[in-house]
PDB file of N, CA and C in Angstrom:
ATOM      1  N   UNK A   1      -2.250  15.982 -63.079  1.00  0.00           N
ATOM      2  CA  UNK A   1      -0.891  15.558 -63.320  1.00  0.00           C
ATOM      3  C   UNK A   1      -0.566  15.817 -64.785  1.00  0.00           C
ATOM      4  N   UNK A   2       0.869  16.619 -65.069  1.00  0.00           N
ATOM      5  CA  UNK A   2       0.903  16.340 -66.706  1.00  0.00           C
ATOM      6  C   UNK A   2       2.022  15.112 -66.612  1.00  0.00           C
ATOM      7  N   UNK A   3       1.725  14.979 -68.031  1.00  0.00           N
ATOM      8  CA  UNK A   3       2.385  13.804 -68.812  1.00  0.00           C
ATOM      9  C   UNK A   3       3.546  14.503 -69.760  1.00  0.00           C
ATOM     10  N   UNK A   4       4.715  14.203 -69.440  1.00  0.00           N
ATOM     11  CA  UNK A   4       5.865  14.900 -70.414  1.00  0.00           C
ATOM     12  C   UNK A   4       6.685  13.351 -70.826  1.00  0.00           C
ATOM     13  N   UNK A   5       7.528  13.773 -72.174  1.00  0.00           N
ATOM     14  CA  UNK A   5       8.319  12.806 -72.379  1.00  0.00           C
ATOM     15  C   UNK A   5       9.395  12.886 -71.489  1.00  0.00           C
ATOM     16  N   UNK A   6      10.312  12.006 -71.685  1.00  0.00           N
ATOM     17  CA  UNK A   6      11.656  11.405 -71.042  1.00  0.00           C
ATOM     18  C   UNK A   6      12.455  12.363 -71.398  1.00  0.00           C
ATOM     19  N   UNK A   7      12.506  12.758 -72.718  1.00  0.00           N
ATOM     20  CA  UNK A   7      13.285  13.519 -73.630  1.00  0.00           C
ATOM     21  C   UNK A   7      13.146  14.894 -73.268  1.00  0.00           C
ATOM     22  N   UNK A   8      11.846  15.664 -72.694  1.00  0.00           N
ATOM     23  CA  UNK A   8      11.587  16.567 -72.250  1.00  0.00           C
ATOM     24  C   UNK A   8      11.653  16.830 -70.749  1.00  0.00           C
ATOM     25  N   UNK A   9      11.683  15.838 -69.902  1.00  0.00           N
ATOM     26  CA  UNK A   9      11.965  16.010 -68.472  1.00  0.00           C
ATOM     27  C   UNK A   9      13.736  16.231 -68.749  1.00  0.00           C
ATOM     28  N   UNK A  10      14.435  15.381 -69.394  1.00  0.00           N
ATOM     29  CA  UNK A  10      15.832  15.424 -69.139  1.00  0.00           C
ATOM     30  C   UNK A  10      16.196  16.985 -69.713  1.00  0.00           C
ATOM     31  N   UNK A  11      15.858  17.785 -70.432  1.00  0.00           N
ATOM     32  CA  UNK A  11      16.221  18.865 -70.510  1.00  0.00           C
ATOM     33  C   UNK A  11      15.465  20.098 -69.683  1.00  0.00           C
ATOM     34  N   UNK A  12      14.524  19.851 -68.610  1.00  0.00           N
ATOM     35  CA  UNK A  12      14.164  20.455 -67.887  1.00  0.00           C
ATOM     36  C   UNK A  12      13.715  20.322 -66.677  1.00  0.00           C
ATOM     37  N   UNK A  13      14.729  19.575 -66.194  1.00  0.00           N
ATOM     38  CA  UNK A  13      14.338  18.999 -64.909  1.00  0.00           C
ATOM     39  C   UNK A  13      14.666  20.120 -63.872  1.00  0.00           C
ATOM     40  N   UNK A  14      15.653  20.883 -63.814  1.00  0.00           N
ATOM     41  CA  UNK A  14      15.855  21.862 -62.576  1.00  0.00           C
ATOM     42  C   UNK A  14      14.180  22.873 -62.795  1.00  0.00           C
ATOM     43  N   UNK A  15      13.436  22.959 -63.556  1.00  0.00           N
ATOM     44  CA  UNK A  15      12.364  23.551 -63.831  1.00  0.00           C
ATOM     45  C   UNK A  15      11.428  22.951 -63.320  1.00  0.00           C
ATOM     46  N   UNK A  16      11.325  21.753 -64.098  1.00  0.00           N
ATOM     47  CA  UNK A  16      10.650  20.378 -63.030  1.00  0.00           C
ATOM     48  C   UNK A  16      10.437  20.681 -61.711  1.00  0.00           C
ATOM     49  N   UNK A  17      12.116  19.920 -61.278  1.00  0.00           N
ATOM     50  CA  UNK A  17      11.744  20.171 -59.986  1.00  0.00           C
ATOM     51  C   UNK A  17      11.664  21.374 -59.016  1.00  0.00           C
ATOM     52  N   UNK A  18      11.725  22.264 -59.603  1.00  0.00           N
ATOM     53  CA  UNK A  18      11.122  23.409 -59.065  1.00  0.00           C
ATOM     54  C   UNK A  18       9.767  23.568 -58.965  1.00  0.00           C
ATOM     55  N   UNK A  19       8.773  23.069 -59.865  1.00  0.00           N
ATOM     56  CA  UNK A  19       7.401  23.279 -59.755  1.00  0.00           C
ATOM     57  C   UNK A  19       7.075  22.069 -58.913  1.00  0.00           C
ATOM     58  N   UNK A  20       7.643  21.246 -58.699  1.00  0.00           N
ATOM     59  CA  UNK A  20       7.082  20.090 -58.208  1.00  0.00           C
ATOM     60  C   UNK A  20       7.621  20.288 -56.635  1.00  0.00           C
ATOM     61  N   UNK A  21       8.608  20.751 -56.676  1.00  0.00           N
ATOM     62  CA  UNK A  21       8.823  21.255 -54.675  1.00  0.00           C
ATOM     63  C   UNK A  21       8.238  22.478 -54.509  1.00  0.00           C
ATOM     64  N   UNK A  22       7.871  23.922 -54.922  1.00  0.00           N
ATOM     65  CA  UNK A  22       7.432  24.799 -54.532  1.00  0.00           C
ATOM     66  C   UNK A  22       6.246  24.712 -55.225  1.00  0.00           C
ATOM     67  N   UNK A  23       5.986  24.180 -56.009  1.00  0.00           N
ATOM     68  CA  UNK A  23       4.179  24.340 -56.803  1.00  0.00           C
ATOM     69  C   UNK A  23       3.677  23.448 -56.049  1.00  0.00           C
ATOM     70  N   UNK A  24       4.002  22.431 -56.326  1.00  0.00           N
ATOM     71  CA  UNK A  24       3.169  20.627 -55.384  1.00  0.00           C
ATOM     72  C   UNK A  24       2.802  20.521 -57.087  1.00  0.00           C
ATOM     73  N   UNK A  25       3.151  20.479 -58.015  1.00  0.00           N
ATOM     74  CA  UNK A  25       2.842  19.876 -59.547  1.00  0.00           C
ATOM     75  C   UNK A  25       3.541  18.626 -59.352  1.00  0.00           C
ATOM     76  N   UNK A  26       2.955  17.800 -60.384  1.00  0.00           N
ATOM     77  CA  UNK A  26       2.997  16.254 -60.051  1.00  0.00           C
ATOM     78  C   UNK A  26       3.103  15.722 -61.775  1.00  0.00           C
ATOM     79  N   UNK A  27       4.716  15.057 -62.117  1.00  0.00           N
ATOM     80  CA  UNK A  27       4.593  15.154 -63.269  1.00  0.00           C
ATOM     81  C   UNK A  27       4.842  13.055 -63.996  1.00  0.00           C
ATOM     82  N   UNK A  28       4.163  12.845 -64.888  1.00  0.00           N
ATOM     83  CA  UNK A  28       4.426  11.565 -65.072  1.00  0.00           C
ATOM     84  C   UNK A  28       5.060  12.002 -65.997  1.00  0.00           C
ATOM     85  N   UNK A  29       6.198  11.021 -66.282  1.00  0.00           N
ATOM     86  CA  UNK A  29       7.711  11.068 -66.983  1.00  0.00           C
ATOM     87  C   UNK A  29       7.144   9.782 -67.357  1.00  0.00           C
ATOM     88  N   UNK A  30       6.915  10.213 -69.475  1.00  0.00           N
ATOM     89  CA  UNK A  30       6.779   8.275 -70.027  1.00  0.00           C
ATOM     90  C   UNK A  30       8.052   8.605 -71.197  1.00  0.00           C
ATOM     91  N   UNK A  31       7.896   7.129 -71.727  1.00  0.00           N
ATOM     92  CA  UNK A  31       9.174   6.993 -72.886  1.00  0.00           C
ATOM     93  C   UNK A  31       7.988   5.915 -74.050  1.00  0.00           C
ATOM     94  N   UNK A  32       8.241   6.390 -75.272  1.00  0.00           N
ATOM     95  CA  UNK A  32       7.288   6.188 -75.793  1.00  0.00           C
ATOM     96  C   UNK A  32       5.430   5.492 -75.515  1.00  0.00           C
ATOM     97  N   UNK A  33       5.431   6.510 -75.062  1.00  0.00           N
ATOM     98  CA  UNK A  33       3.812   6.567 -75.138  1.00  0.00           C
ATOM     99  C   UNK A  33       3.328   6.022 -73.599  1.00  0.00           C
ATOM    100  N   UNK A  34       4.571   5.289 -72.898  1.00  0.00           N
ATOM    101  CA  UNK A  34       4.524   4.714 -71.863  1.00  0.00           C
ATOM    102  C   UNK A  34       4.920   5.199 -70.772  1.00  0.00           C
ATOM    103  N   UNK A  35       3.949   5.297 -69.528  1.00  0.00           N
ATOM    104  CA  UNK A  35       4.660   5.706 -67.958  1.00  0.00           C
ATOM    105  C   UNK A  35       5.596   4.673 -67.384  1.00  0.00           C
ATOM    106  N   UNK A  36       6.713   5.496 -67.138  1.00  0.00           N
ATOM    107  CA  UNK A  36       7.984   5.210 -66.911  1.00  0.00           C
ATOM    108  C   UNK A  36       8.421   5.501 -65.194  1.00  0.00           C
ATOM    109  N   UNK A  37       7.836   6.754 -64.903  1.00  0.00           N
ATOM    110  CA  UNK A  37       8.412   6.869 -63.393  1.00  0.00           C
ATOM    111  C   UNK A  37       7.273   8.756 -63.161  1.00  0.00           C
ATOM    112  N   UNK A  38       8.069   9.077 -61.752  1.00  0.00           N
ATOM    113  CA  UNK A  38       6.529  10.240 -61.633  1.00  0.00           C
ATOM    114  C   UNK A  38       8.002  11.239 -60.939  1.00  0.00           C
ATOM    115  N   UNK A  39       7.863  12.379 -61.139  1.00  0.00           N
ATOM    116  CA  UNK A  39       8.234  13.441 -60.503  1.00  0.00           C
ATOM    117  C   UNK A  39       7.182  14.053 -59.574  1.00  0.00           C
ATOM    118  N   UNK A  40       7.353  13.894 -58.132  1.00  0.00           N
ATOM    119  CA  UNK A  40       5.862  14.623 -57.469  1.00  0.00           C
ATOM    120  C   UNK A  40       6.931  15.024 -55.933  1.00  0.00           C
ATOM    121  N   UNK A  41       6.096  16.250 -55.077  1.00  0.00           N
ATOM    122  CA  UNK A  41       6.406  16.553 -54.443  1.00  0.00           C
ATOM    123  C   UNK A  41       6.999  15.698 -53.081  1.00  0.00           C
ATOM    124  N   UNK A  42       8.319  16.530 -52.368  1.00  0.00           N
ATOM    125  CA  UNK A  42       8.373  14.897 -51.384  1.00  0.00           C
ATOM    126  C   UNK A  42       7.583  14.347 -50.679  1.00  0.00           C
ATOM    127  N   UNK A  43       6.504  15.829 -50.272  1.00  0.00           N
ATOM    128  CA  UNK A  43       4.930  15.544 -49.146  1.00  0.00           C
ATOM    129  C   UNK A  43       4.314  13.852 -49.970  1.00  0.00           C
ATOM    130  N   UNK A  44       4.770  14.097 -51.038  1.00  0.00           N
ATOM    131  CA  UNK A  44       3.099  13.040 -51.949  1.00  0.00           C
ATOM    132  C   UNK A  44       4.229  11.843 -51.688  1.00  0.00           C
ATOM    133  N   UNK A  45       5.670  11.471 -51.510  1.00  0.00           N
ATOM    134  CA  UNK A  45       6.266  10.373 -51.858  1.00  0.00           C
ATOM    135  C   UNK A  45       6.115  10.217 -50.154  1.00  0.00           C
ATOM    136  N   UNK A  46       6.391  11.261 -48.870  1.00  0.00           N
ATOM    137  CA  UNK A  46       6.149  10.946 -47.607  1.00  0.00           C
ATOM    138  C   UNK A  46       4.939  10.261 -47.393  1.00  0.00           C
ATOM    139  N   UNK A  47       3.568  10.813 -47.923  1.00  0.00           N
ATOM    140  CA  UNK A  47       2.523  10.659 -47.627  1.00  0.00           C
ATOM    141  C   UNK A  47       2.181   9.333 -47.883  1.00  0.00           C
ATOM    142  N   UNK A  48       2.893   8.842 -49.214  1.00  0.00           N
ATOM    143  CA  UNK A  48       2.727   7.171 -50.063  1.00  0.00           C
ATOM    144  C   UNK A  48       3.250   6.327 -48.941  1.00  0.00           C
ATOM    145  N   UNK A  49       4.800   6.600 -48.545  1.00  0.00           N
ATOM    146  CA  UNK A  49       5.359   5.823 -47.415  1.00  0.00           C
ATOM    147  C   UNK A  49       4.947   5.136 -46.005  1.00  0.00           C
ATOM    148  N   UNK A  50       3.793   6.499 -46.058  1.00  0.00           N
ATOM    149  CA  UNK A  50       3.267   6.147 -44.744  1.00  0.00           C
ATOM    150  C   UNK A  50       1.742   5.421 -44.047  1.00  0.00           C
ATOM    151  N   UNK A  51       1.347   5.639 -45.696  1.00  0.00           N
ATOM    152  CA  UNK A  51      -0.096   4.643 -45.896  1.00  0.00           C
ATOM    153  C   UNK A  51       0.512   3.483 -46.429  1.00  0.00           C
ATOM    154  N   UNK A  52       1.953   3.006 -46.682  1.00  0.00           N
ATOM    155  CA  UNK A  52       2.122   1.627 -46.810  1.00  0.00           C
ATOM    156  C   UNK A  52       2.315   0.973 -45.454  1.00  0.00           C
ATOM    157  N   UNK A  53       3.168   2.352 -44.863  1.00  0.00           N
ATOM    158  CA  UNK A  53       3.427   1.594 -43.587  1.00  0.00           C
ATOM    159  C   UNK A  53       2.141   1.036 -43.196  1.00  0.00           C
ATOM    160  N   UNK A  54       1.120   2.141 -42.923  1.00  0.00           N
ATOM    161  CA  UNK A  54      -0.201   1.860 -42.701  1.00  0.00           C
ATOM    162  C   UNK A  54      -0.926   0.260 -42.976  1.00  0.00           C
ATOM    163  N   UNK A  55      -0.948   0.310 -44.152  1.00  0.00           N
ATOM    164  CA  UNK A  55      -1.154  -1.073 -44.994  1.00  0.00           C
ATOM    165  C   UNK A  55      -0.630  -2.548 -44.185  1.00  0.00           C
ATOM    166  N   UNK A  56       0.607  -2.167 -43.767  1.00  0.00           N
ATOM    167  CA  UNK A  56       1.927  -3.665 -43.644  1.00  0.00           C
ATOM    168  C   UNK A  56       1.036  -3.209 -41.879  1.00  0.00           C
ATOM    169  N   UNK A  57       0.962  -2.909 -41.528  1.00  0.00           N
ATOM    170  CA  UNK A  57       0.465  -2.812 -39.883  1.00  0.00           C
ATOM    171  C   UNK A  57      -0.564  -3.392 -40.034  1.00  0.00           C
ATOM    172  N   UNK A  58      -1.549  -3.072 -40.287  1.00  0.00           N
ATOM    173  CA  UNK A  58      -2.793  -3.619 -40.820  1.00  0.00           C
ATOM    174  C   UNK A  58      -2.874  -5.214 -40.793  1.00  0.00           C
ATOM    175  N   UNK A  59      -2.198  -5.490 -42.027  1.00  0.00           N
ATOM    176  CA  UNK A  59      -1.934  -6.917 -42.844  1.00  0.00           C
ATOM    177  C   UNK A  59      -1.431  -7.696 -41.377  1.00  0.00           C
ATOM    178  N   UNK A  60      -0.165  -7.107 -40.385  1.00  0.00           N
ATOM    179  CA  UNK A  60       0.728  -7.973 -39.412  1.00  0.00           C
ATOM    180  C   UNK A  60      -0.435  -8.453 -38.800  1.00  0.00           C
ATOM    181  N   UNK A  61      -1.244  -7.263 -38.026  1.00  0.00           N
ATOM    182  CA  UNK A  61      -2.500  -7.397 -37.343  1.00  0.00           C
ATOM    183  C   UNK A  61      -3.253  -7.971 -37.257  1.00  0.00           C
ATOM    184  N   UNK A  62      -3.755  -8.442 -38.575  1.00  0.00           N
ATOM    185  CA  UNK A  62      -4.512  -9.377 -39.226  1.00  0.00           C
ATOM    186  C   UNK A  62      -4.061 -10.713 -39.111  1.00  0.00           C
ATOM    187  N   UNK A  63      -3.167 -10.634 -39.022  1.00  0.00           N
ATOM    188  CA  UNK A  63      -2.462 -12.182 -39.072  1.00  0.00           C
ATOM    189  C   UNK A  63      -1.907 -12.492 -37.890  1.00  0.00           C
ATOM    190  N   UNK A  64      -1.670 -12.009 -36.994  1.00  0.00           N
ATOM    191  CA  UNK A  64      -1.296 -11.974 -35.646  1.00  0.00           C
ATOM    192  C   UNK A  64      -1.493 -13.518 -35.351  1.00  0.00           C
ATOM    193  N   UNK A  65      -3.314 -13.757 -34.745  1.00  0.00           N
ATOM    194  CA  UNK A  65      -3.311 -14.890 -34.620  1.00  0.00           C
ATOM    195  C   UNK A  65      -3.322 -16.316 -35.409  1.00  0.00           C
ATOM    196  N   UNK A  66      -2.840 -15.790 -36.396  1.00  0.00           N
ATOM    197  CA  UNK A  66      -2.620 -17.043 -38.007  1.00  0.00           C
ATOM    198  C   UNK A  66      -1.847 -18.480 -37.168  1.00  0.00           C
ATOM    199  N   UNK A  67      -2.292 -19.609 -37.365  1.00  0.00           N
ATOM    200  CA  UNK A  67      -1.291 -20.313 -36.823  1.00  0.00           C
ATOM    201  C   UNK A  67       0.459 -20.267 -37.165  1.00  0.00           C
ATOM    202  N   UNK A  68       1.227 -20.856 -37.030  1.00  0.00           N
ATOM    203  CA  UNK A  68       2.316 -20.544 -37.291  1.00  0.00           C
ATOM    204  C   UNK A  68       3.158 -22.179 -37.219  1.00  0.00           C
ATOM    205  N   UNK A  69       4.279 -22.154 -38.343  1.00  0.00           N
ATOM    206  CA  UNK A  69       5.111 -23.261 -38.140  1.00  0.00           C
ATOM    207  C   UNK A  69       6.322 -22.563 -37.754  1.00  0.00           C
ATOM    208  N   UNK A  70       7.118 -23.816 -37.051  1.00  0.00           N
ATOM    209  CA  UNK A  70       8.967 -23.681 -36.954  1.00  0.00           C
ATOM    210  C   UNK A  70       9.667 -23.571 -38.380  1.00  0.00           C
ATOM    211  N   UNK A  71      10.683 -23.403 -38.522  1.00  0.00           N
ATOM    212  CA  UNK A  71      11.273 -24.039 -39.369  1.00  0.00           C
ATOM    213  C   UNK A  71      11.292 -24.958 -39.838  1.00  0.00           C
ATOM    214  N   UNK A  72      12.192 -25.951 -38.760  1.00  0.00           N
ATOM    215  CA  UNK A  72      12.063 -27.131 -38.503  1.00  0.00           C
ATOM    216  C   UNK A  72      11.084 -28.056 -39.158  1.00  0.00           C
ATOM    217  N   UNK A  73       9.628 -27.688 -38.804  1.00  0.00           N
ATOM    218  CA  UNK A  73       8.380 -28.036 -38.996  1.00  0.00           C
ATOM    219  C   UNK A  73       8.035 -27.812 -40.632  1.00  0.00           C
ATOM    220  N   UNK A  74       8.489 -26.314 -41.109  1.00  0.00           N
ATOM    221  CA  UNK A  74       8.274 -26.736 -42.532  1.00  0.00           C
ATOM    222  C   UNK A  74       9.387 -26.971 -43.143  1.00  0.00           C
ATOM    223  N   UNK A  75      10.722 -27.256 -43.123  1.00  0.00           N
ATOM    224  CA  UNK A  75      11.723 -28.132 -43.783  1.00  0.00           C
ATOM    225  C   UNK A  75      11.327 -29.206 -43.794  1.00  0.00           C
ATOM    226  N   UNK A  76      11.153 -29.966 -42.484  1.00  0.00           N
ATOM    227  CA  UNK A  76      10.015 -31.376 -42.762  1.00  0.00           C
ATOM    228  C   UNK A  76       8.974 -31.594 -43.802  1.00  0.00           C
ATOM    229  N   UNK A  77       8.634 -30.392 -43.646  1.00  0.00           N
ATOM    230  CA  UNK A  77       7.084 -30.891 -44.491  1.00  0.00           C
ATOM    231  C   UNK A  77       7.403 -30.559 -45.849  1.00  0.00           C
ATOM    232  N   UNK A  78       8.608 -29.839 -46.720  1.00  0.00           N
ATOM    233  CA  UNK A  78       8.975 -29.708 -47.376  1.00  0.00           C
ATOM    234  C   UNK A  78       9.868 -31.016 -48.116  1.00  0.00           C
ATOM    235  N   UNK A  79      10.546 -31.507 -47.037  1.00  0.00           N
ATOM    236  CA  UNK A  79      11.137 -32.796 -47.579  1.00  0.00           C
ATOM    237  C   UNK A  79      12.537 -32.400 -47.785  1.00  0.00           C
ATOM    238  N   UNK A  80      13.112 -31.403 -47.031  1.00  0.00           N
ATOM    239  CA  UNK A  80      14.849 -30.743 -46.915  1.00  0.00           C
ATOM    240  C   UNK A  80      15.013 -31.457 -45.462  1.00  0.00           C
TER     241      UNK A  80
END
């Protein structure tokens, strides 16, 4: 991955994103000295989306048989 400034992505971003949709280059965008946000291909932002989904399926799964309250039940126990 390179590391470019803020200052340098904003004057070359149609370049950018040209290497980053037809190359697959993957660029971290910081603002002083600091990562700020990522320019990367849409495959790598699809691919992120779908191992979260992954993740949150997982986690539901897991918890499936968790006991469970009403509302009702925790407004009570809350004291509303």
């Amino acid at each position: 991955m390179t590391t470019i400034s803020i200052s340098h992505a904003r004057e070359t971003l149609p370049e950018l994103g040209n290497r980053a949709a037809y190359g697959g280059e993957r660029f971290m965008i910081e603002r002083r000295g600091k990562g700020l946000c990522a320019l990367v291909p849409v495959e790598d932002l699809e691919l992120l989306e779908r191992l979260e989904d992954a993740m949150d399926i997982k986690i539901a799964e897991e918890r499936r048989d968790e006991p469970t309250v009403t509302l009702a039940e925790l407004k009570k126990e809350l004291g509303f």
